[in-house]
PDB file of N, CA and C in Angstrom:
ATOM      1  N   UNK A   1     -15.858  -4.984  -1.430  1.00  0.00           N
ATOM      2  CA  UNK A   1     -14.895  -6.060  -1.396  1.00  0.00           C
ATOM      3  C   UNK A   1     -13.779  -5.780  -0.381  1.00  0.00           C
ATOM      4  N   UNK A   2     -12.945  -4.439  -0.395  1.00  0.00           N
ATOM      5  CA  UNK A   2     -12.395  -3.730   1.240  1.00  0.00           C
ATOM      6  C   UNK A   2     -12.560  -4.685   2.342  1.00  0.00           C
ATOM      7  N   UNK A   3     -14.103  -4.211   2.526  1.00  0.00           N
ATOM      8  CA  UNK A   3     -14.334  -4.611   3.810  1.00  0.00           C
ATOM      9  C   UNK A   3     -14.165  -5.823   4.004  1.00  0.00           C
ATOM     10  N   UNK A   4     -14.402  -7.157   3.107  1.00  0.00           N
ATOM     11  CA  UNK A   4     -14.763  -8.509   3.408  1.00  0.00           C
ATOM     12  C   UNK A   4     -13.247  -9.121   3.341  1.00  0.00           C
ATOM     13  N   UNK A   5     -12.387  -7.898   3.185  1.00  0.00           N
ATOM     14  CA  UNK A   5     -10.910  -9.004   2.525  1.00  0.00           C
ATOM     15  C   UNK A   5      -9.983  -8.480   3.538  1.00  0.00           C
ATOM     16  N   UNK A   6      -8.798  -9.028   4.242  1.00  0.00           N
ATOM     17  CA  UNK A   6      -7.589  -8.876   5.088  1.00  0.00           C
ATOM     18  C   UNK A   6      -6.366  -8.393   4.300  1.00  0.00           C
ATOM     19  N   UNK A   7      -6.308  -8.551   3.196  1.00  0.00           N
ATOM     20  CA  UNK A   7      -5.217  -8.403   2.558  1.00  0.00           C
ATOM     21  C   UNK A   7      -5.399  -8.344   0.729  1.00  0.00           C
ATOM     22  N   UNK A   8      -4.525  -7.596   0.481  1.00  0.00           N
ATOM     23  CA  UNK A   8      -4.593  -7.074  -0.666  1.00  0.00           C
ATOM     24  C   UNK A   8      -2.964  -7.657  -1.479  1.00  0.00           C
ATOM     25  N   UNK A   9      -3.523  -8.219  -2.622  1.00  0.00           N
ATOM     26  CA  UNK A   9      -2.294  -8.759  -3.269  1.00  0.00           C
ATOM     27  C   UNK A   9      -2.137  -8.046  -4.474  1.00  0.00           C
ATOM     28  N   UNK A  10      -1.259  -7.372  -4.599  1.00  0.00           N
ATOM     29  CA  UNK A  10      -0.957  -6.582  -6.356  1.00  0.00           C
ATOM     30  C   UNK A  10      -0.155  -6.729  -6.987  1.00  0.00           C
ATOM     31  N   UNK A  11      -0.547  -7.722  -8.114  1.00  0.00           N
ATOM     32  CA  UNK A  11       0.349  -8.420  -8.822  1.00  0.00           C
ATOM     33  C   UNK A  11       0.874  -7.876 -10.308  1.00  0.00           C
ATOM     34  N   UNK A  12       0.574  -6.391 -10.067  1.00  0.00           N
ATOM     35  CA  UNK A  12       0.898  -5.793 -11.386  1.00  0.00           C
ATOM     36  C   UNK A  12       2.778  -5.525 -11.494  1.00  0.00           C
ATOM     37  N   UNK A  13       3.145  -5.041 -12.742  1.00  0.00           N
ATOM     38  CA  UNK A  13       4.248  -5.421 -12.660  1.00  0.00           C
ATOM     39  C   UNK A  13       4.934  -3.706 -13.481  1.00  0.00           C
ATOM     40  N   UNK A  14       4.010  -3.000 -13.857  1.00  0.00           N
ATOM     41  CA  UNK A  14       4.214  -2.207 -14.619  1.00  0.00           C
ATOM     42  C   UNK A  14       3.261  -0.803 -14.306  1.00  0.00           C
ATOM     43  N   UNK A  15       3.431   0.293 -12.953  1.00  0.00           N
ATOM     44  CA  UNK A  15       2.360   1.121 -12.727  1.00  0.00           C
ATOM     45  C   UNK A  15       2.808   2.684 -12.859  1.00  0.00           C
ATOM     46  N   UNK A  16       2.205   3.046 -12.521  1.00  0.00           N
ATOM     47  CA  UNK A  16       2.037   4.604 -12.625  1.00  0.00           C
ATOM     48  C   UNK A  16       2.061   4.656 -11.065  1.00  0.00           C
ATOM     49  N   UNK A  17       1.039   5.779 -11.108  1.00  0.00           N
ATOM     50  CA  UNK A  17       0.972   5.734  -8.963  1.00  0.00           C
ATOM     51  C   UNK A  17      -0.711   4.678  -9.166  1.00  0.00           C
ATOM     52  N   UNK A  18      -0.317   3.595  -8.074  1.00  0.00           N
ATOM     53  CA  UNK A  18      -1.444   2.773  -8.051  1.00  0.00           C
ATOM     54  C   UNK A  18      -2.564   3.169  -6.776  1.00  0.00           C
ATOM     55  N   UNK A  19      -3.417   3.456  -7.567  1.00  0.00           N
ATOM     56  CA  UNK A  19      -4.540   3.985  -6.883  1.00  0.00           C
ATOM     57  C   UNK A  19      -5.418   3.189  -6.020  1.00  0.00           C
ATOM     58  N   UNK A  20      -5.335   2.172  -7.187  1.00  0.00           N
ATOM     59  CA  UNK A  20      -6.223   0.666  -6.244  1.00  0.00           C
ATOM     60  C   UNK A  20      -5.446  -0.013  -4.952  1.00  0.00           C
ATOM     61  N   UNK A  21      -4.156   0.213  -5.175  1.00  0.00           N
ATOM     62  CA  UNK A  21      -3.516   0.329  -3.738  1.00  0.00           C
ATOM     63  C   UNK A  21      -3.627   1.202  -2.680  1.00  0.00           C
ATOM     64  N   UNK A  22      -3.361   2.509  -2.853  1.00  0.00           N
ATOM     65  CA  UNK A  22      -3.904   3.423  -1.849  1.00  0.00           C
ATOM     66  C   UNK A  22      -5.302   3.046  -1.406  1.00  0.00           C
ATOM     67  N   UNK A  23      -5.996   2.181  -2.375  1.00  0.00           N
ATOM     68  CA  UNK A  23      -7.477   2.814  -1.824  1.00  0.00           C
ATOM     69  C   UNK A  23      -7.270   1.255  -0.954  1.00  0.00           C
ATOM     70  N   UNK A  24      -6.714   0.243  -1.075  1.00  0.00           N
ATOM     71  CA  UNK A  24      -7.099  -0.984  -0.330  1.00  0.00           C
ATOM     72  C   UNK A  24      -6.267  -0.404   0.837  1.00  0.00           C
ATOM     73  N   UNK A  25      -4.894   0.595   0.800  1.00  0.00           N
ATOM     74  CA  UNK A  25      -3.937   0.454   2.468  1.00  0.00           C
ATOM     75  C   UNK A  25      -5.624   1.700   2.868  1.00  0.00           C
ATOM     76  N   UNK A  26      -5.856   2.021   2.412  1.00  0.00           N
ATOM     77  CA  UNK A  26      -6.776   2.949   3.119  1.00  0.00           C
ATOM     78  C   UNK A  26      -8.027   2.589   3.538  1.00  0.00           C
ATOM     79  N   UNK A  27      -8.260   0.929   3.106  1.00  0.00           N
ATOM     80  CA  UNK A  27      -9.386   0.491   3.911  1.00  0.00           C
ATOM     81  C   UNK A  27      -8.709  -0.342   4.882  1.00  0.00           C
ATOM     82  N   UNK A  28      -7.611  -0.220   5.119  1.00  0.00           N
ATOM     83  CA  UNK A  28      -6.636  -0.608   6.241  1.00  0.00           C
ATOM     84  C   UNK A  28      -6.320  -2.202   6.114  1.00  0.00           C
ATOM     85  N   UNK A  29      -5.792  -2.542   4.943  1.00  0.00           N
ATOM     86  CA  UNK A  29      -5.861  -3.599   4.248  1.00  0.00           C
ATOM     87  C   UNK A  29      -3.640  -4.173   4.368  1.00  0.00           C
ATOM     88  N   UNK A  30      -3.764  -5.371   4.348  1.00  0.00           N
ATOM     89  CA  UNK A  30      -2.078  -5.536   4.650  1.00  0.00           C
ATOM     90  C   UNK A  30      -2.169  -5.805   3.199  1.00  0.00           C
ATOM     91  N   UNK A  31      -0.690  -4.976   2.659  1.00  0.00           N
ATOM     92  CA  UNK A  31      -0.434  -5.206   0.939  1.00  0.00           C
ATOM     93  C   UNK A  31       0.500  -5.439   0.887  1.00  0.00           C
ATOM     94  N   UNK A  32       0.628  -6.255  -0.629  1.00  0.00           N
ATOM     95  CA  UNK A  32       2.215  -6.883  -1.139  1.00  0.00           C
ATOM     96  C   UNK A  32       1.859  -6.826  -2.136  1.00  0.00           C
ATOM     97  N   UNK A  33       3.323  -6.157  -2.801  1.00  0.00           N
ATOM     98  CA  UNK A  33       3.241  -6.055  -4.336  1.00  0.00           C
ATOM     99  C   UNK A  33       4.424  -6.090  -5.059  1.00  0.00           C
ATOM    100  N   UNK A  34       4.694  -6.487  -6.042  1.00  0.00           N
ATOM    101  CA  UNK A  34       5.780  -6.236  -6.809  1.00  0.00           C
ATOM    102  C   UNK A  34       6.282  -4.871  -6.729  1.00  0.00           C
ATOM    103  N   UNK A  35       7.570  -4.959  -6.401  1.00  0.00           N
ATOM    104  CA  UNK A  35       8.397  -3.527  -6.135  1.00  0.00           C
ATOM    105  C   UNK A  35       8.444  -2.803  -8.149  1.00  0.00           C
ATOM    106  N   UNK A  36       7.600  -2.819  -8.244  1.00  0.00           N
ATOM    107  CA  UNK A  36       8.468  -2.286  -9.785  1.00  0.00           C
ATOM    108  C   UNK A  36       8.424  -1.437 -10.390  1.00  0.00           C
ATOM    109  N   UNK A  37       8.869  -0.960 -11.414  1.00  0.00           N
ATOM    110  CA  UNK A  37       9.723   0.529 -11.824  1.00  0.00           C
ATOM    111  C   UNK A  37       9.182   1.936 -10.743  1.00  0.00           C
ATOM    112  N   UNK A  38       7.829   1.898 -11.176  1.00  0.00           N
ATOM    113  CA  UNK A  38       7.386   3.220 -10.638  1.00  0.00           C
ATOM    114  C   UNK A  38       6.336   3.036  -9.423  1.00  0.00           C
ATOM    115  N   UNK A  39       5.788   3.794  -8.591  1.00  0.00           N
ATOM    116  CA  UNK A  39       4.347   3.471  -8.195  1.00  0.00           C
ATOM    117  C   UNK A  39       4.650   2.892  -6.235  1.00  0.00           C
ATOM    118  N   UNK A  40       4.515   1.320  -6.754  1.00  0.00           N
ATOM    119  CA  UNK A  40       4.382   0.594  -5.105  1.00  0.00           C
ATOM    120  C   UNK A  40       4.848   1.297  -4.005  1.00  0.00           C
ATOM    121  N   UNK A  41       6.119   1.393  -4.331  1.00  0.00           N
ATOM    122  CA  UNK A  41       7.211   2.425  -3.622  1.00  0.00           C
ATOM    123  C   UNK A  41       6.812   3.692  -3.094  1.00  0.00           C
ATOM    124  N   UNK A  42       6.391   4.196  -3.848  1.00  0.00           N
ATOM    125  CA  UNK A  42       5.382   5.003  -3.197  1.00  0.00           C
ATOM    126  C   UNK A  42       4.317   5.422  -1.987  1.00  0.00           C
ATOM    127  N   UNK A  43       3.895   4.082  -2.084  1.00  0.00           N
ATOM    128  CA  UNK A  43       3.054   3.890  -1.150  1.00  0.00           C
ATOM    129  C   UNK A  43       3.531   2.943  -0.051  1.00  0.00           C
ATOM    130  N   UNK A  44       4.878   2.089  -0.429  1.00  0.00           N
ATOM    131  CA  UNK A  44       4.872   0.869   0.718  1.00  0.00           C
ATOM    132  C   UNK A  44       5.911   0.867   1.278  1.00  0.00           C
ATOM    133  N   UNK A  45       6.172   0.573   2.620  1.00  0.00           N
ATOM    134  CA  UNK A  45       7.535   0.799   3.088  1.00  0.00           C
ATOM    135  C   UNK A  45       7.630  -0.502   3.567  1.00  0.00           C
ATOM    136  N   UNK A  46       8.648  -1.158   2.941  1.00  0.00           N
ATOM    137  CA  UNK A  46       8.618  -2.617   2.882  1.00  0.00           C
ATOM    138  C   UNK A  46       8.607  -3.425   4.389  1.00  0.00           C
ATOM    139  N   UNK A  47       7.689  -3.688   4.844  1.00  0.00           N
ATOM    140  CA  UNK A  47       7.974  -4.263   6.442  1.00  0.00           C
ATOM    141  C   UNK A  47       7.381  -3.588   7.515  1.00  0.00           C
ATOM    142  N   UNK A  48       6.872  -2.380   6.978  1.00  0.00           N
ATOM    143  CA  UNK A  48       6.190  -1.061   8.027  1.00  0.00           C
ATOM    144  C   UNK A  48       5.036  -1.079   7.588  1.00  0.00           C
ATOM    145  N   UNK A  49       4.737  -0.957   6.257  1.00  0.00           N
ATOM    146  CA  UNK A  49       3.063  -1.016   6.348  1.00  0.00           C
ATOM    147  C   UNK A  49       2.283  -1.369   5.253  1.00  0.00           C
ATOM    148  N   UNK A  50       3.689  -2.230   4.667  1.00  0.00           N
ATOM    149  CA  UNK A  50       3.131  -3.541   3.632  1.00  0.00           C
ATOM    150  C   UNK A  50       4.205  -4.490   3.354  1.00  0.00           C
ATOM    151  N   UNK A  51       4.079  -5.242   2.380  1.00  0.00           N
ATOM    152  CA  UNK A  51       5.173  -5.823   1.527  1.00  0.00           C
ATOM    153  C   UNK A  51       5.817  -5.331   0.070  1.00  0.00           C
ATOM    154  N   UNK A  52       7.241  -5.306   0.030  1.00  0.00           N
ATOM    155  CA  UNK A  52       7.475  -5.033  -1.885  1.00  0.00           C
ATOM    156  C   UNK A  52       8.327  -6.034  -2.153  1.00  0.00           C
ATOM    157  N   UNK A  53       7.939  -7.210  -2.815  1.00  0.00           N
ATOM    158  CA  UNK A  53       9.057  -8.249  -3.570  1.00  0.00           C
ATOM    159  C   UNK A  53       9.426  -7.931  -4.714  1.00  0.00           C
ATOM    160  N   UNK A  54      10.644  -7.663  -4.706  1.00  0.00           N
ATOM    161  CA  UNK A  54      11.665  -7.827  -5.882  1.00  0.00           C
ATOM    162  C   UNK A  54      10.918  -8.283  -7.540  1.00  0.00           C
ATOM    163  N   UNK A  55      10.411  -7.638  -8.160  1.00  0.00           N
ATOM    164  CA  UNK A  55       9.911  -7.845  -9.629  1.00  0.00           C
ATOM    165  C   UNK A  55      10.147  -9.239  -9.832  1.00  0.00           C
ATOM    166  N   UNK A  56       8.846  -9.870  -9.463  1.00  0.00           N
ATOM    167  CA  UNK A  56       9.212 -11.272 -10.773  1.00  0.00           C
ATOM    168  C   UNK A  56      10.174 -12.503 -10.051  1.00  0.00           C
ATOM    169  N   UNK A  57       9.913 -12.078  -8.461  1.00  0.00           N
ATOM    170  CA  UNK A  57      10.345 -13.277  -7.724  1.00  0.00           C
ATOM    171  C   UNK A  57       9.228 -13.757  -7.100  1.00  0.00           C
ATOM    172  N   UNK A  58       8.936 -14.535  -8.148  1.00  0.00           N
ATOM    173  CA  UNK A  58       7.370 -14.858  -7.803  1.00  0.00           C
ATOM    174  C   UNK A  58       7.588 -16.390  -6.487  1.00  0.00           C
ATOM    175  N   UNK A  59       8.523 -16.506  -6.114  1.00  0.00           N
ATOM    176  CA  UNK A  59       8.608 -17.243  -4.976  1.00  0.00           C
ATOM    177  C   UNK A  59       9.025 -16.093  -3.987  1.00  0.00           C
ATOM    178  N   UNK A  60       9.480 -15.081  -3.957  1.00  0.00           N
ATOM    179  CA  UNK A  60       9.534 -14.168  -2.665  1.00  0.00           C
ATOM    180  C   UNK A  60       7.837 -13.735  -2.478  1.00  0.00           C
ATOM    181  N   UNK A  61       7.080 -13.567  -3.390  1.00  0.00           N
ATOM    182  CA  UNK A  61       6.024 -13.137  -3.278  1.00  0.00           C
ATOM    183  C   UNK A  61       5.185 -14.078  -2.623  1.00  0.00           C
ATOM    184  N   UNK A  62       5.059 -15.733  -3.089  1.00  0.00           N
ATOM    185  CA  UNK A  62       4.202 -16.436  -2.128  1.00  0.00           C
ATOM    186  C   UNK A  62       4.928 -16.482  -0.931  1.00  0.00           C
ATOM    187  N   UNK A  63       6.148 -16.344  -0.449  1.00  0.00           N
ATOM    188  CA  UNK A  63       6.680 -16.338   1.019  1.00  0.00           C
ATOM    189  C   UNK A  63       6.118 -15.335   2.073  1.00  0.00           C
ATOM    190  N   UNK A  64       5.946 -14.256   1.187  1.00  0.00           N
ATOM    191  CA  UNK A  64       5.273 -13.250   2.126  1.00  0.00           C
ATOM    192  C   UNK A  64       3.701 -13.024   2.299  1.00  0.00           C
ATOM    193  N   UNK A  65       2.979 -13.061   0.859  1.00  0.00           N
ATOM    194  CA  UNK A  65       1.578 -13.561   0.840  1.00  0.00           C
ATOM    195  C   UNK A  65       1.332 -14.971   2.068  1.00  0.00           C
ATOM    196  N   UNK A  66       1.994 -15.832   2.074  1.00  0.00           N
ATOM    197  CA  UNK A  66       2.014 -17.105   3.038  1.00  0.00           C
ATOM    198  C   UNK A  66       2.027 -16.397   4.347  1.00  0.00           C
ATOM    199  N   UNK A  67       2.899 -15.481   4.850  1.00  0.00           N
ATOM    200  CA  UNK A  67       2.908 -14.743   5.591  1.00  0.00           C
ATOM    201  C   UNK A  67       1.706 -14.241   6.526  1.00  0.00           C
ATOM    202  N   UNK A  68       1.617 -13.647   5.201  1.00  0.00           N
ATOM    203  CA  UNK A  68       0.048 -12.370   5.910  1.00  0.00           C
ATOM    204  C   UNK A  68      -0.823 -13.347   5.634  1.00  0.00           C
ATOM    205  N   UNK A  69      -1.160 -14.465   5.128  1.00  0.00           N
ATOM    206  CA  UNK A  69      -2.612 -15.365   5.297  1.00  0.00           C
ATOM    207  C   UNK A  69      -2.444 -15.973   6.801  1.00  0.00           C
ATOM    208  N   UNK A  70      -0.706 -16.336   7.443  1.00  0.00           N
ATOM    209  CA  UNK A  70      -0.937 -16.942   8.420  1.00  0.00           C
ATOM    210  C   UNK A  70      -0.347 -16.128   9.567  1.00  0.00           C
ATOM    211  N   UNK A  71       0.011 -15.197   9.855  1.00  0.00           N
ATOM    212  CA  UNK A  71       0.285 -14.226  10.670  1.00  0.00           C
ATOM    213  C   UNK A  71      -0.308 -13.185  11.455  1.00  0.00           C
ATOM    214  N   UNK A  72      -1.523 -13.434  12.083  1.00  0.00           N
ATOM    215  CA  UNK A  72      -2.611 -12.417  12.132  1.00  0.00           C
ATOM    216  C   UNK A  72      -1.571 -11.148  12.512  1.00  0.00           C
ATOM    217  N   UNK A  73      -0.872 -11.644  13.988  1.00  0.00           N
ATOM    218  CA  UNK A  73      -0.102 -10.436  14.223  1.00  0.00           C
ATOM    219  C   UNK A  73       0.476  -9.219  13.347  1.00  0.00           C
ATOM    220  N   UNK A  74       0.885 -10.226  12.333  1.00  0.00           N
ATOM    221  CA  UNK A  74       1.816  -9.247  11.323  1.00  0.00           C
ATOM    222  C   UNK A  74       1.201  -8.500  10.546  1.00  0.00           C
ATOM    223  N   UNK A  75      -0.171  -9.270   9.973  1.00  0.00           N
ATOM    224  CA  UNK A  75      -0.925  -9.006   8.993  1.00  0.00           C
ATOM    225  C   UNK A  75      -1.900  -7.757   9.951  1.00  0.00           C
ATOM    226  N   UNK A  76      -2.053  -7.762  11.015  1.00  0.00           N
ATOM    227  CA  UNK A  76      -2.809  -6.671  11.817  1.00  0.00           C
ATOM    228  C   UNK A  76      -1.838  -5.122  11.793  1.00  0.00           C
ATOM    229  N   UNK A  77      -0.794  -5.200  12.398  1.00  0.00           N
ATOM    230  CA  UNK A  77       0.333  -4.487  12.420  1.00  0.00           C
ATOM    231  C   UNK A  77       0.170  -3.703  11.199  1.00  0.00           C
ATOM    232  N   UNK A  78       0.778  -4.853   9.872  1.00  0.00           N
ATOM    233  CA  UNK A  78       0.895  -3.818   8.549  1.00  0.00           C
ATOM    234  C   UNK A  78      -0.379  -3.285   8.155  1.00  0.00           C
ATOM    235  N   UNK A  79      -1.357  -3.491   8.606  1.00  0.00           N
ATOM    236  CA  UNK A  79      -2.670  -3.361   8.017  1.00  0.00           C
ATOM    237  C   UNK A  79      -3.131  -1.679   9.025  1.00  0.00           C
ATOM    238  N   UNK A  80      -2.706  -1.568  10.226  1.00  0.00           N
ATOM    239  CA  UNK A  80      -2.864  -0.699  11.046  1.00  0.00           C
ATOM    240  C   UNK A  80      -1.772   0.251  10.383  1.00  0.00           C
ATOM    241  N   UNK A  81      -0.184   0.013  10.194  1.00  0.00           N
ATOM    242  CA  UNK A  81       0.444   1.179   9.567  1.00  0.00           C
ATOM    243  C   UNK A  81      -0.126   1.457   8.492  1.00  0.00           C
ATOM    244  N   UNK A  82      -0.491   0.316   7.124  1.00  0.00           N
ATOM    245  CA  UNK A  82      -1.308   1.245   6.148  1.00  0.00           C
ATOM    246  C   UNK A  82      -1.853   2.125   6.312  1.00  0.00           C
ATOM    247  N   UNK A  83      -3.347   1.787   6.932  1.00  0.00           N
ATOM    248  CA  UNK A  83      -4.119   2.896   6.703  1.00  0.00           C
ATOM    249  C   UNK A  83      -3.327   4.472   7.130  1.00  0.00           C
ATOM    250  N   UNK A  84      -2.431   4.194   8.386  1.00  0.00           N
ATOM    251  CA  UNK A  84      -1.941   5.638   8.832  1.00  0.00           C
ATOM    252  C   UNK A  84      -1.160   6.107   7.474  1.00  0.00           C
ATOM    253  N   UNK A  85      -0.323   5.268   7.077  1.00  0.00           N
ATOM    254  CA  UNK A  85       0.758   6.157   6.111  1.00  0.00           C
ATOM    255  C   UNK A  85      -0.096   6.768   4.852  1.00  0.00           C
ATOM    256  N   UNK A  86      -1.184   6.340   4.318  1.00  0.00           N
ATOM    257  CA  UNK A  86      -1.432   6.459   3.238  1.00  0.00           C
ATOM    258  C   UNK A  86      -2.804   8.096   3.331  1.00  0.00           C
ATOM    259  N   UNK A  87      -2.836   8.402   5.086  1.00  0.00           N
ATOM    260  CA  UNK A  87      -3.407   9.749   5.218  1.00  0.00           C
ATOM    261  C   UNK A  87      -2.431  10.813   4.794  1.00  0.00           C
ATOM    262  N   UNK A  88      -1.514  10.719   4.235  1.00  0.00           N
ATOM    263  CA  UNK A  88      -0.505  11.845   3.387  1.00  0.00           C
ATOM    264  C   UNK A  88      -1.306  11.898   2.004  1.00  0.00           C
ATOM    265  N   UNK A  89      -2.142  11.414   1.653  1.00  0.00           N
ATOM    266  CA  UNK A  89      -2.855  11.468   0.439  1.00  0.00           C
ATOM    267  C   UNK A  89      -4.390  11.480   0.385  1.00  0.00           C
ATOM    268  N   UNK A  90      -4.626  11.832   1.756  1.00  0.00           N
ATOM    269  CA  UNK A  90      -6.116  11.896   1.858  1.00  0.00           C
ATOM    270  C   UNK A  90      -6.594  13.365   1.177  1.00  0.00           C
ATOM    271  N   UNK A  91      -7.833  13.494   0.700  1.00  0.00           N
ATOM    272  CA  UNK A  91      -8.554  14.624   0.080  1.00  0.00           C
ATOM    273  C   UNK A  91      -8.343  16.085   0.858  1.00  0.00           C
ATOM    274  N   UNK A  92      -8.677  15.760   2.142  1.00  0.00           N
ATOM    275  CA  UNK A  92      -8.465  16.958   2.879  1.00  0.00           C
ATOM    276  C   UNK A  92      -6.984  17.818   2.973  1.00  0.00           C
ATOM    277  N   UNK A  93      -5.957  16.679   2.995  1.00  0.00           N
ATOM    278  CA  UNK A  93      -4.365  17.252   3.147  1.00  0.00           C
ATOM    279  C   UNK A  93      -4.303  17.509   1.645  1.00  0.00           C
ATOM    280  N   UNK A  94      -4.665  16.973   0.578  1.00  0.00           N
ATOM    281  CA  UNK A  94      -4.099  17.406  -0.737  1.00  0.00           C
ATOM    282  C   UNK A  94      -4.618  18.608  -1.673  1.00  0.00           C
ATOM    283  N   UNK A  95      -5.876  18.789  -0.865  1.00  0.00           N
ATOM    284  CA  UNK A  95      -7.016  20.082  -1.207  1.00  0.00           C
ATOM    285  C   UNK A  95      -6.012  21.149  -0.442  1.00  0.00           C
ATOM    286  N   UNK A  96      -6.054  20.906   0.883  1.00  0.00           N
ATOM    287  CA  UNK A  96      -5.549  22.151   1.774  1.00  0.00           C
ATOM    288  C   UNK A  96      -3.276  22.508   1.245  1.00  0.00           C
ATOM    289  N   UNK A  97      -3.111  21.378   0.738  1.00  0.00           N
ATOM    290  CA  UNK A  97      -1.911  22.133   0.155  1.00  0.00           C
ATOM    291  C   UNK A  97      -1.841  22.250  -1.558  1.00  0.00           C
ATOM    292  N   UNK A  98      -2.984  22.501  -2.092  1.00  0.00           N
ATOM    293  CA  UNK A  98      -3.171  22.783  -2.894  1.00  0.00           C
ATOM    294  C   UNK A  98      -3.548  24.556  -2.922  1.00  0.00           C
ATOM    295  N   UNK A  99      -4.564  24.267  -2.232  1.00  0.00           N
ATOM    296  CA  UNK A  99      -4.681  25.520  -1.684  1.00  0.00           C
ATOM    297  C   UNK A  99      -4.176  26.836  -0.960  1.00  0.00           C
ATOM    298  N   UNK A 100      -3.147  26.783   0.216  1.00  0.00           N
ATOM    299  CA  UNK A 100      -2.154  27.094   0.130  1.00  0.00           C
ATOM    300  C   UNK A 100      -0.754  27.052  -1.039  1.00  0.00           C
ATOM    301  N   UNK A 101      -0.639  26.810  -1.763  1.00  0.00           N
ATOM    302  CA  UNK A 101       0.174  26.832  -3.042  1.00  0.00           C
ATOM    303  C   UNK A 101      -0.636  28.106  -3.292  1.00  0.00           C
ATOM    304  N   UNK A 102      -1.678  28.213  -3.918  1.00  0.00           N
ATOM    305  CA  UNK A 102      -2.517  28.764  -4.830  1.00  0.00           C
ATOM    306  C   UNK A 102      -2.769  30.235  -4.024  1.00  0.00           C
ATOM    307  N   UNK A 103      -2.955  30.315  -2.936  1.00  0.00           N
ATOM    308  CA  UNK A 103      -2.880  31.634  -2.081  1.00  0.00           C
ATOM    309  C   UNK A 103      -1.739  32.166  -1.741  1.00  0.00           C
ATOM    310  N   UNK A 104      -0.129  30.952  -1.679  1.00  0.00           N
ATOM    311  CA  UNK A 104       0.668  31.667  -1.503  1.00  0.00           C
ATOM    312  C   UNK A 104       1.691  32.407  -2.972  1.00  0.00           C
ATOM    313  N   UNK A 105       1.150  32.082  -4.237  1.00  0.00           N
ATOM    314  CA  UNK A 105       1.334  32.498  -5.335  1.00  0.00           C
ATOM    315  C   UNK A 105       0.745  33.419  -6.148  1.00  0.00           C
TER     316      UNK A 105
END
């Protein structure tokens, strides 16, 4: 589903660290999501290499979803910073400083 879709909408309101997000900025996907308590933030830097609307302004959210359906530019852009930002959490960097931890202790 990645592959066939431009953009990723996450309309959860309540997360932990969202995984199904990392994994869509990492199929280089443009995302918007509710900024809320924990999690998005994490992963999104609002304007660099996704969207975060304000919890529950569900009219800021179709403004920017409206956005990335009609913006290729923009929607290319954030979709190109995703995938880069979200290699801070790829397998290889989180094995290898895991690993180092573990050798330097």
């Amino acid at each position: 589903f990645y592959r066939r879709a431009k953009i990723f909408a996450f309309t959860s309101t309540s997360e932990g660290f969202p995984n199904v997000l990392g994994e869509a900025m990492g199929a280089s996907l443009a995302s918007i999501s509710f900024d809320c308590n924990a999690g998005p933030s994490d992963l999104i830097d609002d304007g660099v290499n996704g969207f975060l609307v304000t919890e529950m302004d569900h009219a800021g959210y179709k403004q920017k979803l409206r956005q990335l359906m009609t913006n290729n530019a923009l929607r290319n852009r954030l979709s190109e910073q995703a995938f880069i930002s979200v290699q801070k959490f790829s397998t290889e960097k989180i094995c290898n400083e895991y690993l180092n931890f573990m050798l330097a202790n």
